[in-house]
C-alpha atoms as a PDB file:
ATOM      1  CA  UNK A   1      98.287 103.313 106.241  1.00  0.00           C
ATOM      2  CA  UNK A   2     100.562 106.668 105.960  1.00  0.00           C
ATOM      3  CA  UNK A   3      99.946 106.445 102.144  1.00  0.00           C
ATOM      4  CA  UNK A   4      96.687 106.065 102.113  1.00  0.00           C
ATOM      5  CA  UNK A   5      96.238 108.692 104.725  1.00  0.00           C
ATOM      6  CA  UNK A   6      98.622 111.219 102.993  1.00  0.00           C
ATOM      7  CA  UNK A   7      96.563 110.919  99.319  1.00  0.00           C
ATOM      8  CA  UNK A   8      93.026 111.171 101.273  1.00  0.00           C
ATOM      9  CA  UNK A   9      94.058 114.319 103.059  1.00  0.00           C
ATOM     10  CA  UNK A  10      95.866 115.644 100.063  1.00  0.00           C
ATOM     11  CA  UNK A  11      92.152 114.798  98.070  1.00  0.00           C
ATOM     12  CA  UNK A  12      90.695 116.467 100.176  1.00  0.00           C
ATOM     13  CA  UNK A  13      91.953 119.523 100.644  1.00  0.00           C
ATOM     14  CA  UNK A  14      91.940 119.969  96.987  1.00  0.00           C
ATOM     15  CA  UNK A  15      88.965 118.899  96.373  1.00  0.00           C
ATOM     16  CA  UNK A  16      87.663 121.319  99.239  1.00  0.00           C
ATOM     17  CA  UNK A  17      90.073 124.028  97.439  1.00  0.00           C
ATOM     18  CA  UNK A  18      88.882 123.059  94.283  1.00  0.00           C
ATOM     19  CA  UNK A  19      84.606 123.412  96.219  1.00  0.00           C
ATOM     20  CA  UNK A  20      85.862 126.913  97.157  1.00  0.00           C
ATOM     21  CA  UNK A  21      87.032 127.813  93.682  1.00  0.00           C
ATOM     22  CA  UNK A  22      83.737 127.067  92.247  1.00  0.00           C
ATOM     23  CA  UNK A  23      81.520 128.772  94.656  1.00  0.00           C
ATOM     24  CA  UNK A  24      83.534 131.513  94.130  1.00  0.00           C
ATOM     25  CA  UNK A  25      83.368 131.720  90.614  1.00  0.00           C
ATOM     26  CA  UNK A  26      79.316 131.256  90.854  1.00  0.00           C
ATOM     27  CA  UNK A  27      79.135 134.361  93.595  1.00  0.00           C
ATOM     28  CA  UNK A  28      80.902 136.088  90.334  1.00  0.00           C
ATOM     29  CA  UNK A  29      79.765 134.922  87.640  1.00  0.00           C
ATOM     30  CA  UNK A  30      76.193 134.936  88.049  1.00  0.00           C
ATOM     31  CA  UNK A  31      75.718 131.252  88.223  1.00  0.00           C
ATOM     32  CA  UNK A  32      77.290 128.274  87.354  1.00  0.00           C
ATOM     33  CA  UNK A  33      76.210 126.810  84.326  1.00  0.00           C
ATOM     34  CA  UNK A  34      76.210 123.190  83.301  1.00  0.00           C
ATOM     35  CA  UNK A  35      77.559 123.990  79.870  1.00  0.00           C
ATOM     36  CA  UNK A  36      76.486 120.289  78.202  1.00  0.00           C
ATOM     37  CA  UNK A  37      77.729 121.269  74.826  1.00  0.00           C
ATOM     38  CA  UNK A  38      81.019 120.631  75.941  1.00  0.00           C
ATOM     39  CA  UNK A  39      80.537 116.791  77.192  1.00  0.00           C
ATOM     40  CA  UNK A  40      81.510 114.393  75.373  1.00  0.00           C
ATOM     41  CA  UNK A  41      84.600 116.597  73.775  1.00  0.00           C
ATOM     42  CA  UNK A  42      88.024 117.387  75.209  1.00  0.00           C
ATOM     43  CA  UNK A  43      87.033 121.032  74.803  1.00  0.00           C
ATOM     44  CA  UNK A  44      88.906 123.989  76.629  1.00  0.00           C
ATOM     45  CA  UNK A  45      86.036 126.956  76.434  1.00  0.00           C
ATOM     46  CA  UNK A  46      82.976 127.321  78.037  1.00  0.00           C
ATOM     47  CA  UNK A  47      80.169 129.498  77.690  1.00  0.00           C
ATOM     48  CA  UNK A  48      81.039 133.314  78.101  1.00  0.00           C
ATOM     49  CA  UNK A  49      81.849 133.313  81.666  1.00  0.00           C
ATOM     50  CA  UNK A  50      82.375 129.866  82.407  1.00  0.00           C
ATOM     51  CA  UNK A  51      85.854 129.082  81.153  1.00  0.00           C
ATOM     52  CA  UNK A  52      87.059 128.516  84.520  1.00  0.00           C
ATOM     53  CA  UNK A  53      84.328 126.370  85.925  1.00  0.00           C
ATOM     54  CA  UNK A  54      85.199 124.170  82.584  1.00  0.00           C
ATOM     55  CA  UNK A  55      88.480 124.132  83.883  1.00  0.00           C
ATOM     56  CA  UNK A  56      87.984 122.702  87.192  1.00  0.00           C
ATOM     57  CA  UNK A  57      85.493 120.486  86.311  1.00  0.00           C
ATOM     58  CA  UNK A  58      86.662 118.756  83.213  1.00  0.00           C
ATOM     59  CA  UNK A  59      90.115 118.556  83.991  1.00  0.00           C
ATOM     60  CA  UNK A  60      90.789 119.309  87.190  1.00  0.00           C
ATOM     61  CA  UNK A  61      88.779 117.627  89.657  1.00  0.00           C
ATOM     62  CA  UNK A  62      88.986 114.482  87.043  1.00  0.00           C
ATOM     63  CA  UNK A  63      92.719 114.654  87.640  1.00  0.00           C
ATOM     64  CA  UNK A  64      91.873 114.985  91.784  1.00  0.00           C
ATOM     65  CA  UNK A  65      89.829 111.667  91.522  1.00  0.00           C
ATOM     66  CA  UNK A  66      93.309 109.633  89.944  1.00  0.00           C
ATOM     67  CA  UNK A  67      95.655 111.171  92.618  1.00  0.00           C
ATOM     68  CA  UNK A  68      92.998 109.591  95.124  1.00  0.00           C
ATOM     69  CA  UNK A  69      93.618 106.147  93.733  1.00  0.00           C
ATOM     70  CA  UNK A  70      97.133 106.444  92.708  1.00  0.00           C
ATOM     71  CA  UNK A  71      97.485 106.849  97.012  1.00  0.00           C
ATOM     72  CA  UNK A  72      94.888 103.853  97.175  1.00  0.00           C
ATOM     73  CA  UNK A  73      97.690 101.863  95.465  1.00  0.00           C
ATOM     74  CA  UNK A  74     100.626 103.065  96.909  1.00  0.00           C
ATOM     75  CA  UNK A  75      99.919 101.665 100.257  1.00  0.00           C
ATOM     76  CA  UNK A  76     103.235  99.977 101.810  1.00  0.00           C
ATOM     77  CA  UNK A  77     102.520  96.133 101.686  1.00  0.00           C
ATOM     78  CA  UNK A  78     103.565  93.607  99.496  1.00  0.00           C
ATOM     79  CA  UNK A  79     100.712  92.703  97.982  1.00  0.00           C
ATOM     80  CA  UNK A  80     100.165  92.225  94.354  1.00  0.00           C
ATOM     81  CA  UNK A  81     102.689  94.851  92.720  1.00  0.00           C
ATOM     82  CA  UNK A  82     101.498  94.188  89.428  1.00  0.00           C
ATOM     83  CA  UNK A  83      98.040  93.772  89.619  1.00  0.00           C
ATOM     84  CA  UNK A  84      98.401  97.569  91.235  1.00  0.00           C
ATOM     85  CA  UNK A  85     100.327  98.922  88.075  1.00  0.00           C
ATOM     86  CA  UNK A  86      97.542  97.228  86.069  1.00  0.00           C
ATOM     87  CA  UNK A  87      95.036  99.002  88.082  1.00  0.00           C
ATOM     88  CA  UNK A  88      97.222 102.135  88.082  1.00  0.00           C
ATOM     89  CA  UNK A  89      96.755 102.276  84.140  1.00  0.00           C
ATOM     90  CA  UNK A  90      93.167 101.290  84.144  1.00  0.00           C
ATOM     91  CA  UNK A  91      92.298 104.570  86.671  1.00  0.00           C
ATOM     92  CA  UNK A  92      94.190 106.776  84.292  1.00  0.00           C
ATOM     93  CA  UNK A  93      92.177 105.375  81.467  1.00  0.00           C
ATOM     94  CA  UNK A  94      89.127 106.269  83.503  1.00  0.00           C
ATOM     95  CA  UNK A  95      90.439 109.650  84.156  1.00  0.00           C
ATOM     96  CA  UNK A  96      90.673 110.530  80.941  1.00  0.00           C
ATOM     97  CA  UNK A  97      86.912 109.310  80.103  1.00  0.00           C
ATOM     98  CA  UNK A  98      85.737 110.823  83.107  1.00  0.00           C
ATOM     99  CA  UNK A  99      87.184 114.092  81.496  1.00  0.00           C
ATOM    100  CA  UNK A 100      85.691 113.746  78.256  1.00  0.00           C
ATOM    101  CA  UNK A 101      82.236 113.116  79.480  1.00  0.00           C
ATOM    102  CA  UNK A 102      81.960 116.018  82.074  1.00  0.00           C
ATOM    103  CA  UNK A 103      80.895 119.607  81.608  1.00  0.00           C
ATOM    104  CA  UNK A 104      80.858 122.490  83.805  1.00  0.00           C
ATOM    105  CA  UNK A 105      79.375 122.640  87.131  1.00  0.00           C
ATOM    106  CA  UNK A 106      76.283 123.675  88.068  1.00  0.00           C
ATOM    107  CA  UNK A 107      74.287 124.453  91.274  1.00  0.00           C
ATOM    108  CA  UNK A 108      71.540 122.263  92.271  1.00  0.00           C
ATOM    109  CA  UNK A 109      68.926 121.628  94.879  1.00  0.00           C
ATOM    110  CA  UNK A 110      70.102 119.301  98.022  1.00  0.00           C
ATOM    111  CA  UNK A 111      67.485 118.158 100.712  1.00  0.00           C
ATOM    112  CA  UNK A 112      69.595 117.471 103.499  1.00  0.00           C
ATOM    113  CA  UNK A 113      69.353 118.461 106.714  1.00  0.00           C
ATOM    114  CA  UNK A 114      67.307 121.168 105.046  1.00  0.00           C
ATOM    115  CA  UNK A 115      66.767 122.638 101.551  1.00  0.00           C
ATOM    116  CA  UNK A 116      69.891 123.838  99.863  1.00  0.00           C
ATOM    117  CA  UNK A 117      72.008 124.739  97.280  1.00  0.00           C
ATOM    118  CA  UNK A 118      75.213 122.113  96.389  1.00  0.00           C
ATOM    119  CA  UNK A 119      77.613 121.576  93.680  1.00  0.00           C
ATOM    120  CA  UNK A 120      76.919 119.203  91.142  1.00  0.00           C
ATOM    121  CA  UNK A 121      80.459 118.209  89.455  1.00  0.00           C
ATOM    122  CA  UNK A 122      80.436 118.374  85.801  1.00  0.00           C
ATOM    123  CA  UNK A 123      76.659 119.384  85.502  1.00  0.00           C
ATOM    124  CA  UNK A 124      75.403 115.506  84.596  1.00  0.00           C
ATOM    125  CA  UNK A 125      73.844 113.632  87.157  1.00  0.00           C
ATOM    126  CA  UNK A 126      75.225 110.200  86.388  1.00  0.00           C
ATOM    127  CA  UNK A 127      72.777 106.789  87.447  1.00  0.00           C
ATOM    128  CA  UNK A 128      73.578 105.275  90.693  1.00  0.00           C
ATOM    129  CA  UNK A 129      74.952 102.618  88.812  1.00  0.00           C
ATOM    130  CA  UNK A 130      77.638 103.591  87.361  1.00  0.00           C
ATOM    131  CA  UNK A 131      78.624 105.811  90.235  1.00  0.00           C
ATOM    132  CA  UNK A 132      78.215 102.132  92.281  1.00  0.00           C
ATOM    133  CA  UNK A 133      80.548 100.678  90.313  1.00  0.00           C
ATOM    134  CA  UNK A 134      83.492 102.984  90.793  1.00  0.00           C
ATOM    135  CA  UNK A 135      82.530 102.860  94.504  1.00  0.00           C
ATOM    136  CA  UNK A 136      82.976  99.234  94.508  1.00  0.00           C
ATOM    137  CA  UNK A 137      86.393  99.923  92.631  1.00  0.00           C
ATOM    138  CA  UNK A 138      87.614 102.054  95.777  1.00  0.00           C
ATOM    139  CA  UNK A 139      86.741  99.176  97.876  1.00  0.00           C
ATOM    140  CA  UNK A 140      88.683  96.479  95.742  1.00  0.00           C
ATOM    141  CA  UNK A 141      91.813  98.627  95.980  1.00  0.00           C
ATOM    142  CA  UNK A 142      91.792  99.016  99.411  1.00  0.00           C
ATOM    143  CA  UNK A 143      91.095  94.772  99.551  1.00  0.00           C
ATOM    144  CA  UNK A 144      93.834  94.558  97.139  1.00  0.00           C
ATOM    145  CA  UNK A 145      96.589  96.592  99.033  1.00  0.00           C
ATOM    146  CA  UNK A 146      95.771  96.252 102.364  1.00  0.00           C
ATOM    147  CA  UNK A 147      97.453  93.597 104.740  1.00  0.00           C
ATOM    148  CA  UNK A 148      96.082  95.156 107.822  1.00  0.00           C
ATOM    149  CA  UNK A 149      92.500  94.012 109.108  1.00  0.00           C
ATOM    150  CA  UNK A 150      91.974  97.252 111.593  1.00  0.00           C
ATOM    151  CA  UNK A 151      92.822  99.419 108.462  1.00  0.00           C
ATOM    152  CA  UNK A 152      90.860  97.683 106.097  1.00  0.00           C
ATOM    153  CA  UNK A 153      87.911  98.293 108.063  1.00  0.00           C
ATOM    154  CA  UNK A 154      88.834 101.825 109.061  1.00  0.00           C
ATOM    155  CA  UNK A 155      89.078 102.748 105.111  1.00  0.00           C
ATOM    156  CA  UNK A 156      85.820 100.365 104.152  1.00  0.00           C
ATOM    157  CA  UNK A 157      83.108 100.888 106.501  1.00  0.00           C
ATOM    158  CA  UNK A 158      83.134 105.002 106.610  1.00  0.00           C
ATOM    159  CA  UNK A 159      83.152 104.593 102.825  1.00  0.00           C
ATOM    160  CA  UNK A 160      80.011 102.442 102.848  1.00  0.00           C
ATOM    161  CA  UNK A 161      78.034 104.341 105.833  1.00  0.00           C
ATOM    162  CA  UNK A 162      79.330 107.997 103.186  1.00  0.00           C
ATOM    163  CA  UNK A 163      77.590 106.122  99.922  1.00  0.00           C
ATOM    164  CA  UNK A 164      74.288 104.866 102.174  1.00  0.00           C
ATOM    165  CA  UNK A 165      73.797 108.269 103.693  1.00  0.00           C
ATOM    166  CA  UNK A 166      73.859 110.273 100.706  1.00  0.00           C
ATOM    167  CA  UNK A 167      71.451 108.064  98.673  1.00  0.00           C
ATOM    168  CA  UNK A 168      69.469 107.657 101.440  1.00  0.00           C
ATOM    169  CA  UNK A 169      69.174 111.651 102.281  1.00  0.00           C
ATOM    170  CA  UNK A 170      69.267 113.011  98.532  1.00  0.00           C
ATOM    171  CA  UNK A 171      68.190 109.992  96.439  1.00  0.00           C
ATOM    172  CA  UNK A 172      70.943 110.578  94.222  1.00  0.00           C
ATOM    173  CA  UNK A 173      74.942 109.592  94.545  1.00  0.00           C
ATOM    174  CA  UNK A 174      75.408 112.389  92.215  1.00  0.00           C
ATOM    175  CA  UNK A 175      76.644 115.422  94.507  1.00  0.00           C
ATOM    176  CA  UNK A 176      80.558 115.499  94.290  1.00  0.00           C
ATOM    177  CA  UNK A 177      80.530 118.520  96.673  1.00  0.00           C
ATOM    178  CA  UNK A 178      78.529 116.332  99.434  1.00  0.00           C
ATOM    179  CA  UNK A 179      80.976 113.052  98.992  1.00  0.00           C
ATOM    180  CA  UNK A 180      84.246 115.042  99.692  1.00  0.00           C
ATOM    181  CA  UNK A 181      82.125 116.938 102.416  1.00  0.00           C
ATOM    182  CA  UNK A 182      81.398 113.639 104.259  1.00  0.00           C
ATOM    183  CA  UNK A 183      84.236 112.047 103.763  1.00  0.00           C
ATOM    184  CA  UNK A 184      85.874 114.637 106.218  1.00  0.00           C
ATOM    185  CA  UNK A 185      84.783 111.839 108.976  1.00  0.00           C
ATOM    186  CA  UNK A 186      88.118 110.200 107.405  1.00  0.00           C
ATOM    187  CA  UNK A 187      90.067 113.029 108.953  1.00  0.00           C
ATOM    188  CA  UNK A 188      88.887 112.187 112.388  1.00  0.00           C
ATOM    189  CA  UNK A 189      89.398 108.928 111.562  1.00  0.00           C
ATOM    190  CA  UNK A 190      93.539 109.812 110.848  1.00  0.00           C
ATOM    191  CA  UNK A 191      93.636 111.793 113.905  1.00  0.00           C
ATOM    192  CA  UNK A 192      92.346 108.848 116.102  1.00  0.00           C
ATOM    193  CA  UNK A 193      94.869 106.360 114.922  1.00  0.00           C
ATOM    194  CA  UNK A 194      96.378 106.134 118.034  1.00  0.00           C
ATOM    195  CA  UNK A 195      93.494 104.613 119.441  1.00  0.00           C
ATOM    196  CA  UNK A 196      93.012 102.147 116.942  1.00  0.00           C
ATOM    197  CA  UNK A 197      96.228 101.562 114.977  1.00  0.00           C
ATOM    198  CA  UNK A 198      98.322  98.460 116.902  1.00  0.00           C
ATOM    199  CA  UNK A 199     101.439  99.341 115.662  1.00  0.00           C
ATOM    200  CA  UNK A 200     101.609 102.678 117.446  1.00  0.00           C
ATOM    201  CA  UNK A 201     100.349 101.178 120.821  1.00  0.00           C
ATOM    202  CA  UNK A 202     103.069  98.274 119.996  1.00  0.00           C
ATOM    203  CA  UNK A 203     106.186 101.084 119.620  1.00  0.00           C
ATOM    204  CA  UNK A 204     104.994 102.922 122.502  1.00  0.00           C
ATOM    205  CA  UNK A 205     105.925  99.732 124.009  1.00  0.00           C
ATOM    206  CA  UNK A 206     108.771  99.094 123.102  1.00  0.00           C
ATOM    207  CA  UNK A 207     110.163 102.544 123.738  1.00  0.00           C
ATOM    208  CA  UNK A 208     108.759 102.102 127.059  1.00  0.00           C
ATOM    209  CA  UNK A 209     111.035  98.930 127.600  1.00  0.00           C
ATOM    210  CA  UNK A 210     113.711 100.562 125.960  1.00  0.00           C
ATOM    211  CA  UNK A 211     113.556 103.193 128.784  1.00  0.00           C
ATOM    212  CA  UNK A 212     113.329 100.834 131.234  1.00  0.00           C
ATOM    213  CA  UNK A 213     116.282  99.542 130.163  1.00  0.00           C
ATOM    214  CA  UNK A 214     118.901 101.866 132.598  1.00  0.00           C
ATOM    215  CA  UNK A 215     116.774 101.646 135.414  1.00  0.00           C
ATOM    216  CA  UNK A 216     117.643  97.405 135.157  1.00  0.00           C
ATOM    217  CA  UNK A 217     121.085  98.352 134.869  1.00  0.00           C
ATOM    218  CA  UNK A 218     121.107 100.559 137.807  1.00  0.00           C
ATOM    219  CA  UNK A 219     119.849  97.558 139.694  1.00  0.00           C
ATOM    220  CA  UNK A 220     122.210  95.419 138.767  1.00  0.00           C
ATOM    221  CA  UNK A 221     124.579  98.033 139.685  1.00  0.00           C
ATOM    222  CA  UNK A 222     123.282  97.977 143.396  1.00  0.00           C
ATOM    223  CA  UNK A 223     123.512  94.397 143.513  1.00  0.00           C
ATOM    224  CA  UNK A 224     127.242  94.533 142.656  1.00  0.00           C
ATOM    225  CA  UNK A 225     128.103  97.290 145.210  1.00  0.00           C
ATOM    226  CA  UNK A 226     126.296  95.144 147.981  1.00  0.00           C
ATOM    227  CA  UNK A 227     128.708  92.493 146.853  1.00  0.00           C
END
């Protein structure tokens, strides 16, 4: 799963880079503002002051989102090489509507654990349905790439417990700030792969046997000399 791994950290961190950015800009700016003039264009201003947050969200963090699945699809196995480039083309298709239909940012009201404020990317709070259906997307690529039944699970079921939690906490799927936030749990995840992942456990066996290699030799060695 190094591919996989490798494109979720590199999300990630930009998205998390990308959080910062924003938060930054709306300590100031003033406020972020959800600008919804400019959905449903390719435009490159904002309001006064907002340029930047236009940025980001329109183009940026839609760009982020592709990276993520262009690492979904580049996992090492052999399966289906050209339903992946078909997928590959459909996600950059998607990209570029997600861009046209996203604004700026803005900062809205979150309930859990307590009241507070949170990023919503490109100021629209899409239905859960939609947002459901991209979610179930994820989950096909990983079912489509992966030949590995611990990893599979590994990459499903935190994705699943992520989407129940927030809908269940915030009645909405909507927060972009809270999914990269709790998706962190895949970074523990990555770290504990040598307690799950077989093929690490399987080469520290082998190198074991390859070290106890000499030590046979030595035996035989010993046999020879009492000869």
């Amino acid at each position: 799963g190094r591919s996989i791994e490798t494109g979720a950290r590199l999300r990630y961190t930009l998205t998390q880079i990308v959080d910062a950015a924003l938060w930054t800009l709306n300590a100031r700016t003033g406020g972020l503002e959800a600008c919804p003039g400019r959905r449903m264009t390719f435009a490159d201003h904002g309001p006064p002051g907002q340029r930047a947050n236009l940025v980001l969200s329109k183009y940026v963090i839609p760009a982020i989102v592709f990276i993520q699945y262009a690492a979904q699809l580049a996992y090492p196995s052999k399966k289906h090489p050209r339903l992946r480039r078909a997928l590959l083309a459909s996600y950059f298709a998607a990209a570029v509507v997600m861009a046209y239909t996203s604004g700026c940012t803005d900062v809205v009201r979150a309930r859990f654990p307590v009241g507070h404020d949170t990023l919503r990317w490109g100021g629209y709070s899409a239905p859960a349905l939609p947002i459901l259906l991209i979610s179930a997307a994820t989950v096909g690529n990983f079912c489509v790439v992966v030949d590995d039944a611990r990893v599979l699970a590994v990459l499903v079921v935190p994705f699943l417990f992520v989407i129940t939690f927030l809908w269940s906490t915030e009645g909405t799927l909507a927060l972009g700030s809270k999914w990269c936030t709790y998706c962190l749990i895949y970074s523990v995840l990555f770290l504990a792969a040598p307690l799950w992942d077989g093929d690490g456990a399987d080469e520290a066996s082998r190198a074991d046997a390859r070290d106890g290699d000499p030590d046979d030799g030595d035996a035989h060695d010993g046999d020879a000399d009492d000869g």
